[in-house]
Protein backbone atom coordinates (compact mmCIF):
# COMPACT_ATOMS: atom_id res chain seq x y z
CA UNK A 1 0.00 0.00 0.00
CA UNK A 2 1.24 3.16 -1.08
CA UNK A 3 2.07 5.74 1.97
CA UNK A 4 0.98 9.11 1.53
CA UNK A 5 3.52 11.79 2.32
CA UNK A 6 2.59 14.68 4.26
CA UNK A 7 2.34 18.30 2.87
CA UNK A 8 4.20 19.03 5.62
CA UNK A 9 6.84 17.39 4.87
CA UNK A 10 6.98 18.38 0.92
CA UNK A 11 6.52 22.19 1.90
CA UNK A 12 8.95 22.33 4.49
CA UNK A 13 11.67 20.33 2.20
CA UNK A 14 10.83 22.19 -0.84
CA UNK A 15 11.32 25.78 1.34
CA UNK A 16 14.19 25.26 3.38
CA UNK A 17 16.03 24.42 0.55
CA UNK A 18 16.23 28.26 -0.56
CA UNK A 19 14.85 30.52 2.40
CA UNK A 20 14.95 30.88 6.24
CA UNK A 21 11.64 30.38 8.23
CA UNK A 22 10.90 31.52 11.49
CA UNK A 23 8.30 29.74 13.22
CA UNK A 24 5.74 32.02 14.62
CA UNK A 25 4.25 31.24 18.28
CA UNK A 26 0.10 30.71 18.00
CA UNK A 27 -0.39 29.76 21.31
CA UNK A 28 -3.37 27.98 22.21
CA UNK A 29 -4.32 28.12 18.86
CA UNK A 30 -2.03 25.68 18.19
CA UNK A 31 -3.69 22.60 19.27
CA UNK A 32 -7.64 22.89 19.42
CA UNK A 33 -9.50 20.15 20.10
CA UNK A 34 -13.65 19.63 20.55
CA UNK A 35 -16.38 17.45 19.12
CA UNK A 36 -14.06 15.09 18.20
CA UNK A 37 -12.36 17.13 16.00
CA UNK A 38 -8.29 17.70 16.71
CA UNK A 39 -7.13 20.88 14.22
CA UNK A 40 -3.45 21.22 14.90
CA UNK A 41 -1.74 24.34 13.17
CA UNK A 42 1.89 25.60 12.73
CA UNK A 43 3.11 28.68 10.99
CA UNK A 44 6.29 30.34 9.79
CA UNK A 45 6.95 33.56 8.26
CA UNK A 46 9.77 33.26 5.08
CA UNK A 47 12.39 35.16 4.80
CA UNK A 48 11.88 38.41 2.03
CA UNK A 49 8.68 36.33 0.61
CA UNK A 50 5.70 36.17 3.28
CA UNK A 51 3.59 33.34 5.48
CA UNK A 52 3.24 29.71 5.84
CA UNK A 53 0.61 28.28 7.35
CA UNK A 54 0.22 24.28 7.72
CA UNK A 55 -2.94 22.65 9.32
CA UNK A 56 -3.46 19.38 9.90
CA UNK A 57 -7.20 18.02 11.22
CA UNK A 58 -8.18 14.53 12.64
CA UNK A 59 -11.85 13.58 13.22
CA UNK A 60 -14.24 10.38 13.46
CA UNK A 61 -11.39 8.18 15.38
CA UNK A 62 -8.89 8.62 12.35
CA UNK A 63 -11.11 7.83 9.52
CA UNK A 64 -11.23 11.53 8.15
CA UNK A 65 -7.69 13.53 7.49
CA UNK A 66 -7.20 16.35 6.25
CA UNK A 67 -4.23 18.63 5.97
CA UNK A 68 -3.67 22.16 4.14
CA UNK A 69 -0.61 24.13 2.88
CA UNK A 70 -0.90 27.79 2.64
CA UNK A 71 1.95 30.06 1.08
CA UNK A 72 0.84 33.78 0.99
CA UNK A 73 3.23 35.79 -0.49
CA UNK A 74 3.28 39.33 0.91
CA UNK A 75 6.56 40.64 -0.28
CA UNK A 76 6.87 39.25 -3.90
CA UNK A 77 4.35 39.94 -6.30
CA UNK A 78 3.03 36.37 -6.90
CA UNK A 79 -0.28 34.10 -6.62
CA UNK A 80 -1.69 32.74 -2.77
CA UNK A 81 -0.97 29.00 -3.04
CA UNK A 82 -3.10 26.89 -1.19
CA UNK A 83 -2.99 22.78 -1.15
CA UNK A 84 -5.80 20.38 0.81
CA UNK A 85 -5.16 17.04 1.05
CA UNK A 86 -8.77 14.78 2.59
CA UNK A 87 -8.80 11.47 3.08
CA UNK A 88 -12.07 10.28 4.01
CA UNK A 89 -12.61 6.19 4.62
CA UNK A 90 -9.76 5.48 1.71
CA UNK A 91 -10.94 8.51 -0.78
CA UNK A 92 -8.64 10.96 -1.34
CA UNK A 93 -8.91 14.20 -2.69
CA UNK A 94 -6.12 16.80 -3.81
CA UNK A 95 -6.60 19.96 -4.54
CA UNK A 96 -4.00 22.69 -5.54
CA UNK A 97 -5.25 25.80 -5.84
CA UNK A 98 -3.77 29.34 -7.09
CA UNK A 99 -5.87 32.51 -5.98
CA UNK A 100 -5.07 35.86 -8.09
CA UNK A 101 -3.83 37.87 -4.44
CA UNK A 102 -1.45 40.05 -7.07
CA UNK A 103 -0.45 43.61 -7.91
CA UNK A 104 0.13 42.83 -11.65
CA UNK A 105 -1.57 40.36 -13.61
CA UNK A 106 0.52 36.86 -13.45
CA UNK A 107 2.59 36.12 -16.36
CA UNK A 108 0.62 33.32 -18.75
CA UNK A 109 4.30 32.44 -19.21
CA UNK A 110 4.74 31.78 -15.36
CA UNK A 111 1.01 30.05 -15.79
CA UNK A 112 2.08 27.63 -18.54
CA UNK A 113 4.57 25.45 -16.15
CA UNK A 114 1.55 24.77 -13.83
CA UNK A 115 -1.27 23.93 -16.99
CA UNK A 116 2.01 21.66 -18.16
CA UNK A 117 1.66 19.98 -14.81
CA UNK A 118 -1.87 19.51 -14.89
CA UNK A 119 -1.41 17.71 -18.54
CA UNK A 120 0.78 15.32 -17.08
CA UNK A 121 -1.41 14.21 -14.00
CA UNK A 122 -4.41 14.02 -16.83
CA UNK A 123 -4.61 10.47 -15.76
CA UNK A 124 -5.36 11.32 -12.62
CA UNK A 125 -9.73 11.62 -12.45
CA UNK A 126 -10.76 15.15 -11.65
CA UNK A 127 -13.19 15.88 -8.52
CA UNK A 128 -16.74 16.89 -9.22
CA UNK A 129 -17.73 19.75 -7.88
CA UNK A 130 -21.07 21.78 -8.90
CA UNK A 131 -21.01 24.84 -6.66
CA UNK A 132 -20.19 28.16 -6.83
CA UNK A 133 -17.72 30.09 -4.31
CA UNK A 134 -17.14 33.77 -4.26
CA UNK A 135 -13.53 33.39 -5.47
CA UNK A 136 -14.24 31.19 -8.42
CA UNK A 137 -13.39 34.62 -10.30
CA UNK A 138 -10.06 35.29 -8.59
CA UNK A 139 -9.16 31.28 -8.66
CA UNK A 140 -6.71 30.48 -11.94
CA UNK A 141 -7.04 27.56 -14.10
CA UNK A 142 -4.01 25.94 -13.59
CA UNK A 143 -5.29 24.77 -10.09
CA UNK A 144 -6.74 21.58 -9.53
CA UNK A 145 -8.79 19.15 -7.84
CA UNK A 146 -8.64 15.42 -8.16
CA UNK A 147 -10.20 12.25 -6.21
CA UNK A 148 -10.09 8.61 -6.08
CA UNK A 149 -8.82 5.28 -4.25
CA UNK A 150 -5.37 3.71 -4.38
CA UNK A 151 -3.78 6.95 -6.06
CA UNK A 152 -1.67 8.17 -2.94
CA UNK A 153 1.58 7.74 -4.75
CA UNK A 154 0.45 9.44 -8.04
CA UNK A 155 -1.33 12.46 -5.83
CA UNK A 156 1.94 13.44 -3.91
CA UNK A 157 3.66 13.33 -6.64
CA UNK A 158 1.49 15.83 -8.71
CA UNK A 159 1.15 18.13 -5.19
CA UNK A 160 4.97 17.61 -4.75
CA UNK A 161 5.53 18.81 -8.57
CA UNK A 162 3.38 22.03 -7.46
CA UNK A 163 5.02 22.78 -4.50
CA UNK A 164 8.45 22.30 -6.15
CA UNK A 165 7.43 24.77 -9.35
CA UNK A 166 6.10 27.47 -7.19
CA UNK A 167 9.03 27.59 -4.95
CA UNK A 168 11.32 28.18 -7.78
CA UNK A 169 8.97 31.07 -8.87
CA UNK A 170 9.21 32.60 -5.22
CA UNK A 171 13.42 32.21 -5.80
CA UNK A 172 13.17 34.08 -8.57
CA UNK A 173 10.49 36.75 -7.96
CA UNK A 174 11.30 40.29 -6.94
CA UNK A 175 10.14 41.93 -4.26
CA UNK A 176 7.05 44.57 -4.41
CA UNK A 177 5.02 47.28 -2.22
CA UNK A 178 5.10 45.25 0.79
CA UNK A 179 2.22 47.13 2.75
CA UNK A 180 -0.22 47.07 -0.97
CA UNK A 181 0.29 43.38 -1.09
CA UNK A 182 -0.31 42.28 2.25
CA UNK A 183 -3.57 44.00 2.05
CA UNK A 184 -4.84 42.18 -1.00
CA UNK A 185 -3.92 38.97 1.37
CA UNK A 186 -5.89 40.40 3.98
CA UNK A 187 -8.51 40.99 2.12
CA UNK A 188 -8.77 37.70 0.57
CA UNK A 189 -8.70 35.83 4.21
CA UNK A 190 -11.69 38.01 5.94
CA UNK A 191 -13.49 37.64 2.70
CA UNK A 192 -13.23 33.95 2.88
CA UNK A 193 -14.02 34.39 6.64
CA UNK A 194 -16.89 36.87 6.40
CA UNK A 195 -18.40 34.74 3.66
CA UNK A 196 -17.75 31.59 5.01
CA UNK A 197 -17.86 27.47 3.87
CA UNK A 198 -17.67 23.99 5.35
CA UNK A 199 -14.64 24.26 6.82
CA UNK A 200 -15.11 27.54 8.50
CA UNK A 201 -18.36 27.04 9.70
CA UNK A 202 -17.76 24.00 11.62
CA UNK A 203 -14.42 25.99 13.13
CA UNK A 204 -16.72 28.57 14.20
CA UNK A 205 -19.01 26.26 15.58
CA UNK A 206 -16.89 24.73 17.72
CA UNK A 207 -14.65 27.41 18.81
CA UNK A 208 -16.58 30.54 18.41
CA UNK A 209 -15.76 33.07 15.67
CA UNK A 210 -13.23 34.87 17.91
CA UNK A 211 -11.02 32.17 17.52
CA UNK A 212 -11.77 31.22 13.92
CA UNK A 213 -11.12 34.50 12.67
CA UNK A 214 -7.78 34.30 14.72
CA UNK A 215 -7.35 30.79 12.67
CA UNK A 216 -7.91 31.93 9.43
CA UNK A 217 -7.10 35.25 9.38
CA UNK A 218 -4.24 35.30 11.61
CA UNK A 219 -2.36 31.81 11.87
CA UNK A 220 -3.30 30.59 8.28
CA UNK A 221 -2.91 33.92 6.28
CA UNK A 222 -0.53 35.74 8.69
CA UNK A 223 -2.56 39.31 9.06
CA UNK A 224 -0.65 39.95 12.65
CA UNK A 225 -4.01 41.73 14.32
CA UNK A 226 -6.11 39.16 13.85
């Protein structure tokens, strides 16, 4: 059986391979458990680029995971990446998104590696998904979501290729209007906070929206007054 490798692990290698993080203390925030739900959280801030965030959630005795991978550049001029990983009774799902958090438009030639990706996990069956979310406009088309059983090995890989590509972009990226940037991050997380979702709806419901907003908006996207 095929062992799925963490997106912890393949942010943290891909990173520390070409920048310094400094972990950043969230306190009780941490490690929240209720309901049978354990979220446990850990963020950095990298060196000249911006904020990591990585989650990790446990419910229903083990038999739902999920973990997520947030990279929100706030002092280069490039996309919010954001990576889920759910495994639910032996379905997975991947999902590697790209969210349009920039000052200038994205080059389609800084696109094209990440639609070239996407070709080459074609194999992989894509998730079905019929709603609509209020950053479907803001969310690029070279992100992705795929599902299925018994496709651990080929789904790290294709998250692992991601990471990898967008690092190298980050290494190479200059660095822009700090204070203009972090604001579009900003207000991309209380957006997704105000308008709300699965995810944090059942946060707020079981820690209040004090501390959700603190979650989202603070540990995950790294807005300091949260």
């Amino acid at each position: 059986m095929d062992k799925h490798t963490s997106l912890e692990v393949q942010a943290l290698s891909a990173l520390t391979r070409s920048f310094k993080l400094h972990k950043v203390d969230l306190g009780q925030d941490a490690h929240l458990k209720k309901g049978g739900m354990a979220f446990d959280t850990e963020a950095w801030e990298i060196e000249g680029i911006g904020h990591l965030c990585i989650m990790k959630m446990k419910a229903f005795l083990g038999l739902m995971r999920m973990e997520t991978v947030v990279i929100a550049p706030t002092q280069v001029d490039l996309p919010l990446f954001n990576a889920d990983w759910v495994n639910a009774a032996g379905t997975e799902t991947q999902m590697v998104e790209f969210y349009d958090t920039q000052l200038e438009p994205w080059p389609h030639a800084s696109q094209a590696h990440f639609h070239e990706i996407l070709d080459r996990y074609g194999d992989v069956p894509n998730g079905e998904s019929t709603a609509t979310h209020w950053y479907d406009s803001i969310l690029y088309s070279c992100s992705c979501r795929k599902t299925g059983r018994k496709l651990t090995e080929r789904l790290s890989a294709m998250t692992q290729d991601n990471i990898d590509a967008f690092v190298a972009q980050l290494a190479e990226a200059l660095a822009c209007d700090a204070d203009a940037k972090a604001e579009k991050v900003r207000t991309f997380a209380e957006t997704l906070f105000s308008q709300g979702g699965p995810a944090v709806d059942q946060v707020t419901k079981l820690f209040g929206a004090e501390t959700a907003r603190r979650l989202i908006v603070g540990a995950m996207y790294g807005m300091k007054d949260a």
